[in-house]
PDB file of N, CA and C in Angstrom:
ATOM      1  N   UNK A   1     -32.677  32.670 144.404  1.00  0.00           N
ATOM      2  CA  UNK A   1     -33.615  32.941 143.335  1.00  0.00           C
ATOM      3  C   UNK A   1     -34.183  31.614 142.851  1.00  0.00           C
ATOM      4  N   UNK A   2     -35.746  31.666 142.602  1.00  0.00           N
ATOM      5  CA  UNK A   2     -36.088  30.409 142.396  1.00  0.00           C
ATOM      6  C   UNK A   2     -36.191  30.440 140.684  1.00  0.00           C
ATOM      7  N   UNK A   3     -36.035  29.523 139.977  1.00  0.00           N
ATOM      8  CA  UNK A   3     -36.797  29.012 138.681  1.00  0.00           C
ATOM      9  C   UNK A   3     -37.810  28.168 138.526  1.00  0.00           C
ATOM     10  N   UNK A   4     -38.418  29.098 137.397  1.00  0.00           N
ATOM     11  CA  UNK A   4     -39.952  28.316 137.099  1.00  0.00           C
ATOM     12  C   UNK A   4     -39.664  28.218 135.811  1.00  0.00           C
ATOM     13  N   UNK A   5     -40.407  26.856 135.424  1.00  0.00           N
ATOM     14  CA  UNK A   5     -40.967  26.474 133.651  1.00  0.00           C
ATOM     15  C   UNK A   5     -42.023  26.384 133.410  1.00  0.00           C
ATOM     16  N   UNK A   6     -42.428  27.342 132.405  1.00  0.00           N
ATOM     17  CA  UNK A   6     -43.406  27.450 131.698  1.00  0.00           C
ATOM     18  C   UNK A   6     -43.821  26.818 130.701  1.00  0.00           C
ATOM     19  N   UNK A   7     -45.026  26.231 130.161  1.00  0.00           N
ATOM     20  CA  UNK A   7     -44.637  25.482 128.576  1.00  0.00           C
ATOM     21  C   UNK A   7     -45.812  26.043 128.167  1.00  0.00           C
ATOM     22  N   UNK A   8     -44.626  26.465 126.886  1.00  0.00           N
ATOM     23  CA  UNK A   8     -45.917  27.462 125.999  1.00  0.00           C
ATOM     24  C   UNK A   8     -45.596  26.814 124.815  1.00  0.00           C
ATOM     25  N   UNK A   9     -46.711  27.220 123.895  1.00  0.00           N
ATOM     26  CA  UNK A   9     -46.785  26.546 122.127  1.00  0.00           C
ATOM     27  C   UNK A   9     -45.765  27.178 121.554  1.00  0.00           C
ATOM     28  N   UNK A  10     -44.955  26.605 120.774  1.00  0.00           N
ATOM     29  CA  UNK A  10     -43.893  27.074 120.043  1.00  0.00           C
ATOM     30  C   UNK A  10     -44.179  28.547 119.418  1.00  0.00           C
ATOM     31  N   UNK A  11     -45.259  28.659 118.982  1.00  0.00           N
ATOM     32  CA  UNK A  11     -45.601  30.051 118.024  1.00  0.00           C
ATOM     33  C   UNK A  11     -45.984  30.490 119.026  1.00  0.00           C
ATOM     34  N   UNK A  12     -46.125  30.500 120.404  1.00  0.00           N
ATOM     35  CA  UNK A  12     -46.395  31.668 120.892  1.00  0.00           C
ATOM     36  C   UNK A  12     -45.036  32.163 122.215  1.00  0.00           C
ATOM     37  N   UNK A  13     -43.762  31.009 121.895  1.00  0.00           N
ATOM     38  CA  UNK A  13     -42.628  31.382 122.485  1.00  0.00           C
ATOM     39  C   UNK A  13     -41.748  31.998 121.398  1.00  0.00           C
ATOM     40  N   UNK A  14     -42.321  31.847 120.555  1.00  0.00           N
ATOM     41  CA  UNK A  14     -41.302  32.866 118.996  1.00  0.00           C
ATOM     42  C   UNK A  14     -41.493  33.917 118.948  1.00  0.00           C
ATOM     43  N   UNK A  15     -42.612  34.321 119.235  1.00  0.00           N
ATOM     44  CA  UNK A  15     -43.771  35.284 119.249  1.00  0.00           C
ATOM     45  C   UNK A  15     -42.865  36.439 120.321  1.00  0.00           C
ATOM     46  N   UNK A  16     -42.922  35.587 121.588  1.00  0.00           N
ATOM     47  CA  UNK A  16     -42.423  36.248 122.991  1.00  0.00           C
ATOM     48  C   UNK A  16     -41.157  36.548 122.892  1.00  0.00           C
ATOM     49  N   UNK A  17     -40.219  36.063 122.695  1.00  0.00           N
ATOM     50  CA  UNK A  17     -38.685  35.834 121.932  1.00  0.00           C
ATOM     51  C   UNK A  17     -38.550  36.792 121.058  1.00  0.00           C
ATOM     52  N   UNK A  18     -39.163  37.025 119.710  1.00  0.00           N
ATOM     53  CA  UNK A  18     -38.757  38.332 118.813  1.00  0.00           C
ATOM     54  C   UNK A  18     -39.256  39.311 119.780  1.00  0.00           C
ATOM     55  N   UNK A  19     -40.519  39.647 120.095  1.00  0.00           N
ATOM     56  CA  UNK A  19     -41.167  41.022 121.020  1.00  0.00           C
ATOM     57  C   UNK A  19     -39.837  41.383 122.146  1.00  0.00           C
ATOM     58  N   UNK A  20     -39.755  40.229 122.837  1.00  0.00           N
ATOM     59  CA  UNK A  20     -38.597  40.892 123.866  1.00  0.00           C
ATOM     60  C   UNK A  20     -37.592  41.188 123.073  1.00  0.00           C
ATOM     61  N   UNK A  21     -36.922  40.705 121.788  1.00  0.00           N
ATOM     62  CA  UNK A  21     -35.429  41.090 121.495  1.00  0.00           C
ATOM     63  C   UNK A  21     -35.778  42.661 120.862  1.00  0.00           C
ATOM     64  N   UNK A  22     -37.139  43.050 120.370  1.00  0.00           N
ATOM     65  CA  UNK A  22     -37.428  44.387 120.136  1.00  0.00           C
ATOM     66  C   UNK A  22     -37.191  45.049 121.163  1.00  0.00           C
ATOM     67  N   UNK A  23     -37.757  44.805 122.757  1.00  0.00           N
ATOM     68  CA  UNK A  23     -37.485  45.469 123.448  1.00  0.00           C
ATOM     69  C   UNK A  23     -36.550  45.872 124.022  1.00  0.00           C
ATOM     70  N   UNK A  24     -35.520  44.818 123.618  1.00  0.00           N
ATOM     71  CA  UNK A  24     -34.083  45.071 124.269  1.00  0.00           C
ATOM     72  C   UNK A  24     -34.022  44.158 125.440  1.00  0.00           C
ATOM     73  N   UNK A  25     -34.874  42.800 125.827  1.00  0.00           N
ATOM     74  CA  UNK A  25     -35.080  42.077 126.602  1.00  0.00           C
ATOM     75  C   UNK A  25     -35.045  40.755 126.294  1.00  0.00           C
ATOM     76  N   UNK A  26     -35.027  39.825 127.305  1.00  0.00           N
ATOM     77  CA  UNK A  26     -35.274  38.520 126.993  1.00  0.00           C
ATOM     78  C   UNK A  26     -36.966  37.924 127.608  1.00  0.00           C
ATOM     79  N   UNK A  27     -37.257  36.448 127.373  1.00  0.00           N
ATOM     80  CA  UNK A  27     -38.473  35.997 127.793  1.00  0.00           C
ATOM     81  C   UNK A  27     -38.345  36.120 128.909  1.00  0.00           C
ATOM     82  N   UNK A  28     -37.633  35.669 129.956  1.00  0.00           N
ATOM     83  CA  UNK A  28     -36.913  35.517 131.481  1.00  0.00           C
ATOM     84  C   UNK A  28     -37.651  36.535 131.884  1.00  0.00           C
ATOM     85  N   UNK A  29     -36.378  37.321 131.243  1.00  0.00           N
ATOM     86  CA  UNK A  29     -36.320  38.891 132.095  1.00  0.00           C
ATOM     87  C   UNK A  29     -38.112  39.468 131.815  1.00  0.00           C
ATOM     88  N   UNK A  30     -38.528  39.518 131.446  1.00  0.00           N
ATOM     89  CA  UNK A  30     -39.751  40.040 130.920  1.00  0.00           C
ATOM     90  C   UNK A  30     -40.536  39.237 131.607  1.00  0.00           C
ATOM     91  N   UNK A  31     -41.240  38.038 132.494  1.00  0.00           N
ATOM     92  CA  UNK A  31     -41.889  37.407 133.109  1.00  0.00           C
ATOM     93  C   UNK A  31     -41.098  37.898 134.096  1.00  0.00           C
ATOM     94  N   UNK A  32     -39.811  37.804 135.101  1.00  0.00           N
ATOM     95  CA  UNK A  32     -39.632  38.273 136.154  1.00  0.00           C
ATOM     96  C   UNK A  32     -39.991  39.366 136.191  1.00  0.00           C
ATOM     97  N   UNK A  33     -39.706  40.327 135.111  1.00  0.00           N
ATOM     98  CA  UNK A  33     -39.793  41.774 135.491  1.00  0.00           C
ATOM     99  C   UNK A  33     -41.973  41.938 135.946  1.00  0.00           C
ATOM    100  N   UNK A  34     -42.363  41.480 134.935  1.00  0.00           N
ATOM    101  CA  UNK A  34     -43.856  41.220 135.459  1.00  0.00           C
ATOM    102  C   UNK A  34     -44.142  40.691 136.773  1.00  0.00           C
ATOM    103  N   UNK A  35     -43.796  39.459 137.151  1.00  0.00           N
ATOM    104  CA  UNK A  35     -43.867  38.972 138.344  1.00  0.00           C
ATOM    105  C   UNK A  35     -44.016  39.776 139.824  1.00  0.00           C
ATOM    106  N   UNK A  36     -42.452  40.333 139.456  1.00  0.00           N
ATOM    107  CA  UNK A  36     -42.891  41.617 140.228  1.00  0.00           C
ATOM    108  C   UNK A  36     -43.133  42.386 139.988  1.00  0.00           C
ATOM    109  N   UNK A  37     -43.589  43.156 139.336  1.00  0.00           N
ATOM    110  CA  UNK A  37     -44.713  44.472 139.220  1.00  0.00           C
ATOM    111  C   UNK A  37     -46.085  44.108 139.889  1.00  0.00           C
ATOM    112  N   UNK A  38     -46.283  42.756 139.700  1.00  0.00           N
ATOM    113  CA  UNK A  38     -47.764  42.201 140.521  1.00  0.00           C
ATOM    114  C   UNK A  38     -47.623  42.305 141.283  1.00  0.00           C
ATOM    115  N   UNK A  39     -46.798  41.662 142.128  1.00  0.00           N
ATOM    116  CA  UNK A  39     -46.680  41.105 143.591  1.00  0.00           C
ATOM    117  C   UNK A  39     -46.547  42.723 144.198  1.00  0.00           C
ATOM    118  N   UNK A  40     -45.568  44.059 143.345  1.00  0.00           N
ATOM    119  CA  UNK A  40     -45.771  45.020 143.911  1.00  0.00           C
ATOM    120  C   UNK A  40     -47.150  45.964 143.782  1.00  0.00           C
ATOM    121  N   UNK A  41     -47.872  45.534 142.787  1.00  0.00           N
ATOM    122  CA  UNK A  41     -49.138  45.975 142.841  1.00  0.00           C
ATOM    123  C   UNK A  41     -50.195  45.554 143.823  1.00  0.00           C
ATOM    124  N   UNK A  42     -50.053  44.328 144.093  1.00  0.00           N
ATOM    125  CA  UNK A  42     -50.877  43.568 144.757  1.00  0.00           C
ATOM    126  C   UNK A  42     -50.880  43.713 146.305  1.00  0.00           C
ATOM    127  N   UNK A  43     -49.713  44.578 146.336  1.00  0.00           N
ATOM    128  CA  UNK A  43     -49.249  44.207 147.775  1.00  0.00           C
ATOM    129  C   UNK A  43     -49.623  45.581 148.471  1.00  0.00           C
ATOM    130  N   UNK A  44     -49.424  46.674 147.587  1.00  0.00           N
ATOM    131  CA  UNK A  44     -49.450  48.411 147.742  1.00  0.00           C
ATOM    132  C   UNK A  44     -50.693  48.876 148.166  1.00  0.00           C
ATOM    133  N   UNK A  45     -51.071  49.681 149.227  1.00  0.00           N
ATOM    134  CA  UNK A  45     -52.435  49.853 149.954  1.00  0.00           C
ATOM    135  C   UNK A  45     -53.042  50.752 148.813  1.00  0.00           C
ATOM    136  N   UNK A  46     -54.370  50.632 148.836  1.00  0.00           N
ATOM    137  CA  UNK A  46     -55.396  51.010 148.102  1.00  0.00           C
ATOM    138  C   UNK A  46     -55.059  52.765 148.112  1.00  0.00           C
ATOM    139  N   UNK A  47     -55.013  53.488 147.398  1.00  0.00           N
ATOM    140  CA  UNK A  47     -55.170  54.882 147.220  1.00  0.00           C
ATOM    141  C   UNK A  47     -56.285  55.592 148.337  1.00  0.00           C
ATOM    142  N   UNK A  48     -56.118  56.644 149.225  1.00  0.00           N
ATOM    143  CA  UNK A  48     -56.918  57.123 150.017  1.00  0.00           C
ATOM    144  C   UNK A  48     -58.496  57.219 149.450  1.00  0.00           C
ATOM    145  N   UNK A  49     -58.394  57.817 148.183  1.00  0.00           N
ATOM    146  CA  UNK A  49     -59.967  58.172 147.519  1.00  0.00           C
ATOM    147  C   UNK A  49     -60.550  56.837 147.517  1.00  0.00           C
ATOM    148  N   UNK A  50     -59.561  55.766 147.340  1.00  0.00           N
ATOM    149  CA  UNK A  50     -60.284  54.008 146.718  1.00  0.00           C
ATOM    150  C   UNK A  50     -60.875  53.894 148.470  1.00  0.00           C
ATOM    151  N   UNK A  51     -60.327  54.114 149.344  1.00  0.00           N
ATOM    152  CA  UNK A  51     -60.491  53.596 150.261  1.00  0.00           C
ATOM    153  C   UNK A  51     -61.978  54.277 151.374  1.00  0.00           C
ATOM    154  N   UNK A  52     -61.369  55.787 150.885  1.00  0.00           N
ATOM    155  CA  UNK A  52     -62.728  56.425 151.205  1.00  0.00           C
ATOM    156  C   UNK A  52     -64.172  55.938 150.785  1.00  0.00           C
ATOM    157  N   UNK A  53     -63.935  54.992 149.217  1.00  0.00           N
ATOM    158  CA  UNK A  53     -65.198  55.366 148.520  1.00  0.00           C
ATOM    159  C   UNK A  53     -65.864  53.895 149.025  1.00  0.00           C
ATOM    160  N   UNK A  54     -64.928  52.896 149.631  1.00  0.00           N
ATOM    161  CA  UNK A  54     -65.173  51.931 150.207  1.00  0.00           C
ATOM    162  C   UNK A  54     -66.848  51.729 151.380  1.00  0.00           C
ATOM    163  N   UNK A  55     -67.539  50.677 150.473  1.00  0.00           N
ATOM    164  CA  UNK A  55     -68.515  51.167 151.951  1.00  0.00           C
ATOM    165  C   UNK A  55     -70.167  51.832 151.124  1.00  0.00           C
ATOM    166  N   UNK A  56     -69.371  52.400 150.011  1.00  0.00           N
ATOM    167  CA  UNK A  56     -70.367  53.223 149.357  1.00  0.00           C
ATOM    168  C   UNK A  56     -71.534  52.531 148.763  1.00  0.00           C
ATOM    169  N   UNK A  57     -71.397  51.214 148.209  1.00  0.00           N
ATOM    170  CA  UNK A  57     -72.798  50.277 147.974  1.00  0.00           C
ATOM    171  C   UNK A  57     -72.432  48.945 148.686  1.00  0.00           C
ATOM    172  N   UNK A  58     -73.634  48.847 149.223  1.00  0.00           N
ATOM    173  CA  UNK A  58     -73.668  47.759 150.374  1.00  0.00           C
ATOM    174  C   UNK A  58     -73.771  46.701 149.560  1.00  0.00           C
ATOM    175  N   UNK A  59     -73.777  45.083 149.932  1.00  0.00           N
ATOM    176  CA  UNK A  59     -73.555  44.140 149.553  1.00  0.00           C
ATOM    177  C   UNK A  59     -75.086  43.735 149.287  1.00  0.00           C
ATOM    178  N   UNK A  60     -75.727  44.128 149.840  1.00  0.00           N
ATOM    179  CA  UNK A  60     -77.168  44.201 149.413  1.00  0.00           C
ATOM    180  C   UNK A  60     -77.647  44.671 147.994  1.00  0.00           C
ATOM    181  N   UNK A  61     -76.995  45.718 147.445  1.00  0.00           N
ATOM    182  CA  UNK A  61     -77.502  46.186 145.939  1.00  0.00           C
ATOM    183  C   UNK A  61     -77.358  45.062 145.172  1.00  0.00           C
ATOM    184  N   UNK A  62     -78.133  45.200 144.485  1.00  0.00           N
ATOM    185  CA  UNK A  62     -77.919  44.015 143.334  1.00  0.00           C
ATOM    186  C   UNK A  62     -77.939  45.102 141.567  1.00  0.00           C
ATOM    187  N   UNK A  63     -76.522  44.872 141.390  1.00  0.00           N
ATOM    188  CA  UNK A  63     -76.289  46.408 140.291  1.00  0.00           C
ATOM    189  C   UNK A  63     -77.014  46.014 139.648  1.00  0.00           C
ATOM    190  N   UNK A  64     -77.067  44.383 138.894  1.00  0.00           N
ATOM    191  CA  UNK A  64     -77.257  44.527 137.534  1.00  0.00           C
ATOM    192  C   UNK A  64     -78.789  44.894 137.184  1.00  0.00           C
ATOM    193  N   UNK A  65     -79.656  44.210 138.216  1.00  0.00           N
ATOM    194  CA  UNK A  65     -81.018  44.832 138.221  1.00  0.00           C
ATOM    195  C   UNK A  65     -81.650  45.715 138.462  1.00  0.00           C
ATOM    196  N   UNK A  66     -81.085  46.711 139.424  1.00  0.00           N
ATOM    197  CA  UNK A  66     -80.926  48.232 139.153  1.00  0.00           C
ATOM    198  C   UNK A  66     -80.315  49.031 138.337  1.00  0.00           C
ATOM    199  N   UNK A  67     -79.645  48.197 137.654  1.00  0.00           N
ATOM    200  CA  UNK A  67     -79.653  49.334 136.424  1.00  0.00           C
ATOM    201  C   UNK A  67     -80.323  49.042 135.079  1.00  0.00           C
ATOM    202  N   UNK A  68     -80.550  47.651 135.084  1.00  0.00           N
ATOM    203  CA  UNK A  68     -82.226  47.571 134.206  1.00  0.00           C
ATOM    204  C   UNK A  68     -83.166  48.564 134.466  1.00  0.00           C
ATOM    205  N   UNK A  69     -83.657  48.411 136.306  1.00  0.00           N
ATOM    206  CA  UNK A  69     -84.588  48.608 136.178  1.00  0.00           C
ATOM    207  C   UNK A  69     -84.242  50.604 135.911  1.00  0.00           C
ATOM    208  N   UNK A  70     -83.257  50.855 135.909  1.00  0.00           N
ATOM    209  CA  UNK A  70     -82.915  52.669 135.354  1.00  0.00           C
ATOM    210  C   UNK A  70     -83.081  53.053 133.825  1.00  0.00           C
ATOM    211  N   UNK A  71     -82.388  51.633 133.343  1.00  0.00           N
ATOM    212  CA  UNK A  71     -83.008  51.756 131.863  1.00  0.00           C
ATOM    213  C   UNK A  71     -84.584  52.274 131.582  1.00  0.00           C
ATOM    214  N   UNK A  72     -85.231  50.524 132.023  1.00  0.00           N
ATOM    215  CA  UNK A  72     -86.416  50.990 132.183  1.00  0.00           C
ATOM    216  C   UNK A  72     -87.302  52.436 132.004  1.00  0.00           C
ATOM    217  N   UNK A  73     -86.869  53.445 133.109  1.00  0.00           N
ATOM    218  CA  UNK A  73     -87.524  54.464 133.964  1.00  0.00           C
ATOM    219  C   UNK A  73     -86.804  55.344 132.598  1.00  0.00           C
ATOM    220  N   UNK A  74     -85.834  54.966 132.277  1.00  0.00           N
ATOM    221  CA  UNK A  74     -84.935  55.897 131.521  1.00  0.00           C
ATOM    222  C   UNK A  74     -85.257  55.963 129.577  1.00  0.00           C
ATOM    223  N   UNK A  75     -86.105  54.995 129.515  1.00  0.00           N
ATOM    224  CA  UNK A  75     -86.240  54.743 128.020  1.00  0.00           C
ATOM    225  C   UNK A  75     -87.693  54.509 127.905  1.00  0.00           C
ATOM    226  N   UNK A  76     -88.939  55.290 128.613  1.00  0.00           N
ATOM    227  CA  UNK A  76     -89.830  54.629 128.446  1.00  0.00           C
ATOM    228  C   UNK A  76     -90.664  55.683 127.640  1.00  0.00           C
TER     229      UNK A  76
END
């Protein structure tokens, strides 16, 4: 198991320190326990529907100006 140090501002490791002892946790445990939840999020294949919908606007759209220009058409 590896260790890492973090350096955080005092008021915001007091902060982290009371919240975990509410939870019934420590700072540690509460950054490992996160750590991995990412790494298992990150790692877990996309949901069938995410993957289906993949594909669906080409790299060519440019959203933000199509949906001005919908405003536009949409508020005139």
């Amino acid at each position: 198991m590896s260790t890492v140090t973090v350096p955080l501002p005092d008021e915001d490791f007091q902060f982290m320190s009371d919240w975990a002892r509410q939870q019934g946790t420590t700072v540690e445990e509460f950054f490992a326990r996160e750590a991995h939840n990412l790494r298992q999020h990150l790692e877990a294949p996309l949901h069938p529907d995410l993957e289906r919908a993949t594909g669906i606007l080409t790299p060519s759209v440019e959203g933000q100006s199509a949906h001005l220009d919908h405003l536009d058409r949409k508020h005139v």
